[in-house]
C-alpha atoms as a PDB file:
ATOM      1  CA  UNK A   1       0.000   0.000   0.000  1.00  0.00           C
ATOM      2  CA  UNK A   2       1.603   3.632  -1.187  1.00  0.00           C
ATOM      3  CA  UNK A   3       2.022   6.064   1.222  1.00  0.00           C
ATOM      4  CA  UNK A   4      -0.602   8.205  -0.194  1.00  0.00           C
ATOM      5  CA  UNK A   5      -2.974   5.820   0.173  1.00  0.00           C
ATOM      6  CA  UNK A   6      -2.336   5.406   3.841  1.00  0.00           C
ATOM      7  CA  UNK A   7      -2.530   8.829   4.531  1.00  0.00           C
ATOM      8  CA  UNK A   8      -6.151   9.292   2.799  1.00  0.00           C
ATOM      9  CA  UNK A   9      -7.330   6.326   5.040  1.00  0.00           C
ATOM     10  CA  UNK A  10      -5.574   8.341   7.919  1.00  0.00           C
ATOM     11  CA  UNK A  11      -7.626  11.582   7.082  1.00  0.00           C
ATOM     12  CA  UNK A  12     -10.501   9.795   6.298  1.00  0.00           C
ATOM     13  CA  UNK A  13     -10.872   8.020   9.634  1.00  0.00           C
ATOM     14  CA  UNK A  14      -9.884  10.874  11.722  1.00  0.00           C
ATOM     15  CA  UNK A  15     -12.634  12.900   9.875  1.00  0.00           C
ATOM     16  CA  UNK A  16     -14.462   9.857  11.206  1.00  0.00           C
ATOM     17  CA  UNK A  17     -13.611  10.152  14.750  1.00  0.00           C
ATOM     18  CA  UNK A  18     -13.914  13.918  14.781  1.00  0.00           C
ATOM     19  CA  UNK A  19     -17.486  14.203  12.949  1.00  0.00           C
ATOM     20  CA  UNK A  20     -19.307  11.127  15.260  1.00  0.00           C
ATOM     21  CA  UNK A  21     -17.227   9.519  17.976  1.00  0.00           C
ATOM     22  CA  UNK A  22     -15.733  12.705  19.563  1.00  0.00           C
ATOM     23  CA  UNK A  23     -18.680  13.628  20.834  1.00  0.00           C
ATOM     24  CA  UNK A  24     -19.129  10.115  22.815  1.00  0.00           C
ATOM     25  CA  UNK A  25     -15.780  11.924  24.516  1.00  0.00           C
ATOM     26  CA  UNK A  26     -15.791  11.436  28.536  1.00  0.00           C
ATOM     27  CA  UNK A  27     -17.022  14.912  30.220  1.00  0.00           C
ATOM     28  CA  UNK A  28     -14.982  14.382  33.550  1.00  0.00           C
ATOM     29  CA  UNK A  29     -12.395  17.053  33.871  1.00  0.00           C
ATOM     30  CA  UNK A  30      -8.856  15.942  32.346  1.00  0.00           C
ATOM     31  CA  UNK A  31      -6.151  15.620  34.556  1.00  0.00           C
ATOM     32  CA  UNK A  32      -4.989  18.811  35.950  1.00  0.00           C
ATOM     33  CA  UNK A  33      -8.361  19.913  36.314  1.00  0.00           C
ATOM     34  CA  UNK A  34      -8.829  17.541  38.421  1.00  0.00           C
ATOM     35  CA  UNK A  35      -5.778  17.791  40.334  1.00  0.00           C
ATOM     36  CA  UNK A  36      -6.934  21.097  40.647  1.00  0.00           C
ATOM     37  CA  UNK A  37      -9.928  20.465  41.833  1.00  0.00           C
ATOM     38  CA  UNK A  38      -8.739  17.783  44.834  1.00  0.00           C
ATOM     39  CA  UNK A  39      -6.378  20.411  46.079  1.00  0.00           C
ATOM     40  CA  UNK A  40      -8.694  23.157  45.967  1.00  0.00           C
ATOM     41  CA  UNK A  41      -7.405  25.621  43.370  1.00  0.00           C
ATOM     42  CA  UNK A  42      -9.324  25.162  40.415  1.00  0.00           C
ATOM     43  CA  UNK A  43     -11.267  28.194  42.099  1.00  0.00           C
ATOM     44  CA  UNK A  44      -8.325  30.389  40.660  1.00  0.00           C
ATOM     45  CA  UNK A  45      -8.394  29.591  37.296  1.00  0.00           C
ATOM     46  CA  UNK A  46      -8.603  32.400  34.695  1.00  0.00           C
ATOM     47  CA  UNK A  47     -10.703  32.338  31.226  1.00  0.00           C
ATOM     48  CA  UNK A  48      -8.380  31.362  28.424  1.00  0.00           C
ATOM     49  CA  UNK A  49      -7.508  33.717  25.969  1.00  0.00           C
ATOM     50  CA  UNK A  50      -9.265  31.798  23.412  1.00  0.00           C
ATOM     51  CA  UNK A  51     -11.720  31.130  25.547  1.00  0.00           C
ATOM     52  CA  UNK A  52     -14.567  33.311  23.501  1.00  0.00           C
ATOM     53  CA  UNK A  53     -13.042  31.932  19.977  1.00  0.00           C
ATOM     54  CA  UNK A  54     -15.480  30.578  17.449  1.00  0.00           C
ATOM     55  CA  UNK A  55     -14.057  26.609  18.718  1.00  0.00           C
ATOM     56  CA  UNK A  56     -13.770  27.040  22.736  1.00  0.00           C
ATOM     57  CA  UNK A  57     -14.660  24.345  24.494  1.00  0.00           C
ATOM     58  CA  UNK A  58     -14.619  21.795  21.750  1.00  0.00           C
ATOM     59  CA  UNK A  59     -17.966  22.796  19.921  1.00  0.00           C
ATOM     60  CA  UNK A  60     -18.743  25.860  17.409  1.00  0.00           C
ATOM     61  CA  UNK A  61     -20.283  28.753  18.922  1.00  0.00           C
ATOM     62  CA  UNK A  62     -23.868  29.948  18.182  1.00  0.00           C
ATOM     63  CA  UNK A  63     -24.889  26.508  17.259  1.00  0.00           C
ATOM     64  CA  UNK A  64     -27.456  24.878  19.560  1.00  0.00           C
ATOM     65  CA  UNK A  65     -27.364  21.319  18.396  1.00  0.00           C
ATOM     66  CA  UNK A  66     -24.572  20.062  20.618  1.00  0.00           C
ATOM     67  CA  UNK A  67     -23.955  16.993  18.775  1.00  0.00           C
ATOM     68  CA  UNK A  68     -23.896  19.273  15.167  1.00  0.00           C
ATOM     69  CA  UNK A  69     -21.798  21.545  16.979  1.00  0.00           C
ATOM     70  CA  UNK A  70     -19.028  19.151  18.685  1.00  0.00           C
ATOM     71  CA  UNK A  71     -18.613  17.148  15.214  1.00  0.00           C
ATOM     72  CA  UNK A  72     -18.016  20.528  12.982  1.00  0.00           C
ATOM     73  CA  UNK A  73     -15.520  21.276  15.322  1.00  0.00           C
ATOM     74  CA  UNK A  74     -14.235  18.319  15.417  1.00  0.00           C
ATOM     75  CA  UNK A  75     -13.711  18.211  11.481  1.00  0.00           C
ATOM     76  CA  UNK A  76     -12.840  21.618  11.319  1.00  0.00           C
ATOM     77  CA  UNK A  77      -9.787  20.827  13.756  1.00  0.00           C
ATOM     78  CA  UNK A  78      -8.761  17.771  11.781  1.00  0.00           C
ATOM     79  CA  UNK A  79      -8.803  20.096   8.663  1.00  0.00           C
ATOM     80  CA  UNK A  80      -6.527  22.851  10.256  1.00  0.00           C
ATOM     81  CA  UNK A  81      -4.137  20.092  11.440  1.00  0.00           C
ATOM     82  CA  UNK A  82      -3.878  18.270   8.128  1.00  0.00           C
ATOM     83  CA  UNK A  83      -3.771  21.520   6.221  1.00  0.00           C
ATOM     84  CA  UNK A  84      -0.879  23.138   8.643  1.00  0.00           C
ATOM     85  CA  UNK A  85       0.833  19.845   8.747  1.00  0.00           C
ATOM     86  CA  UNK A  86       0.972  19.070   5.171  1.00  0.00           C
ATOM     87  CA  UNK A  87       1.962  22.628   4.152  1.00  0.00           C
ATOM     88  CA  UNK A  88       5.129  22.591   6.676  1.00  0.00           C
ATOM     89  CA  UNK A  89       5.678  18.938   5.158  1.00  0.00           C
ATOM     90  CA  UNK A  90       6.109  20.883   2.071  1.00  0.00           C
ATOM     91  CA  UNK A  91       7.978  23.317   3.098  1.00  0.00           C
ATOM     92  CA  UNK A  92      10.590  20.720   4.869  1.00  0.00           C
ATOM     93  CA  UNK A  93      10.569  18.304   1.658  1.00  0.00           C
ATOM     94  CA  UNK A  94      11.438  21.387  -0.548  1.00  0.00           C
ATOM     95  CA  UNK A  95      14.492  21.584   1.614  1.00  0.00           C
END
């Protein structure tokens, strides 16, 4: 199987995962939430900077079917990755 090939199937399935399984995702706080949380800081936690952005908090703003909204954000941030990623690739295999 050519490389190509591999990475379509790649793309493909992680359009996959973004678009339907992502939002099956565990809501429990990651880890240093909750680390924060036992030791009873998490109170002092500011807003992130991107906090307002179109994508916070996993889901597209303004849009109130939460399952619609996780999975276009989902394949919105597998798109930005490939697109960034292959376009450095580029730039790097030029060299």
């Amino acid at each position: 199987m050519s490389t190509k090939r591999i990475v379509q199937i790649g793309l493909v399935l992680s359009l996959f995962v973004a678009a339907f399984v992502s939002f099956y995702a565990s809501a429990n706080p990651d880890g240093l939430e909750f680390v924060a949380e036992q030791v009873g800081f998490l109170n002092t936690a500011k807003d992130s900077a991107t906090g307002s952005s179109p994508l916070a908090d996993y889901g597209l703003t303004g849009l109130e079917n939460e399952r619609l909204s996780v999975g276009i954000a989902g394949i919105v941030g597998v798109l930005l990755t490939a697109v960034i990623s292959f376009g450095l690739f580029t730039l790097i295999k030029k060299r």
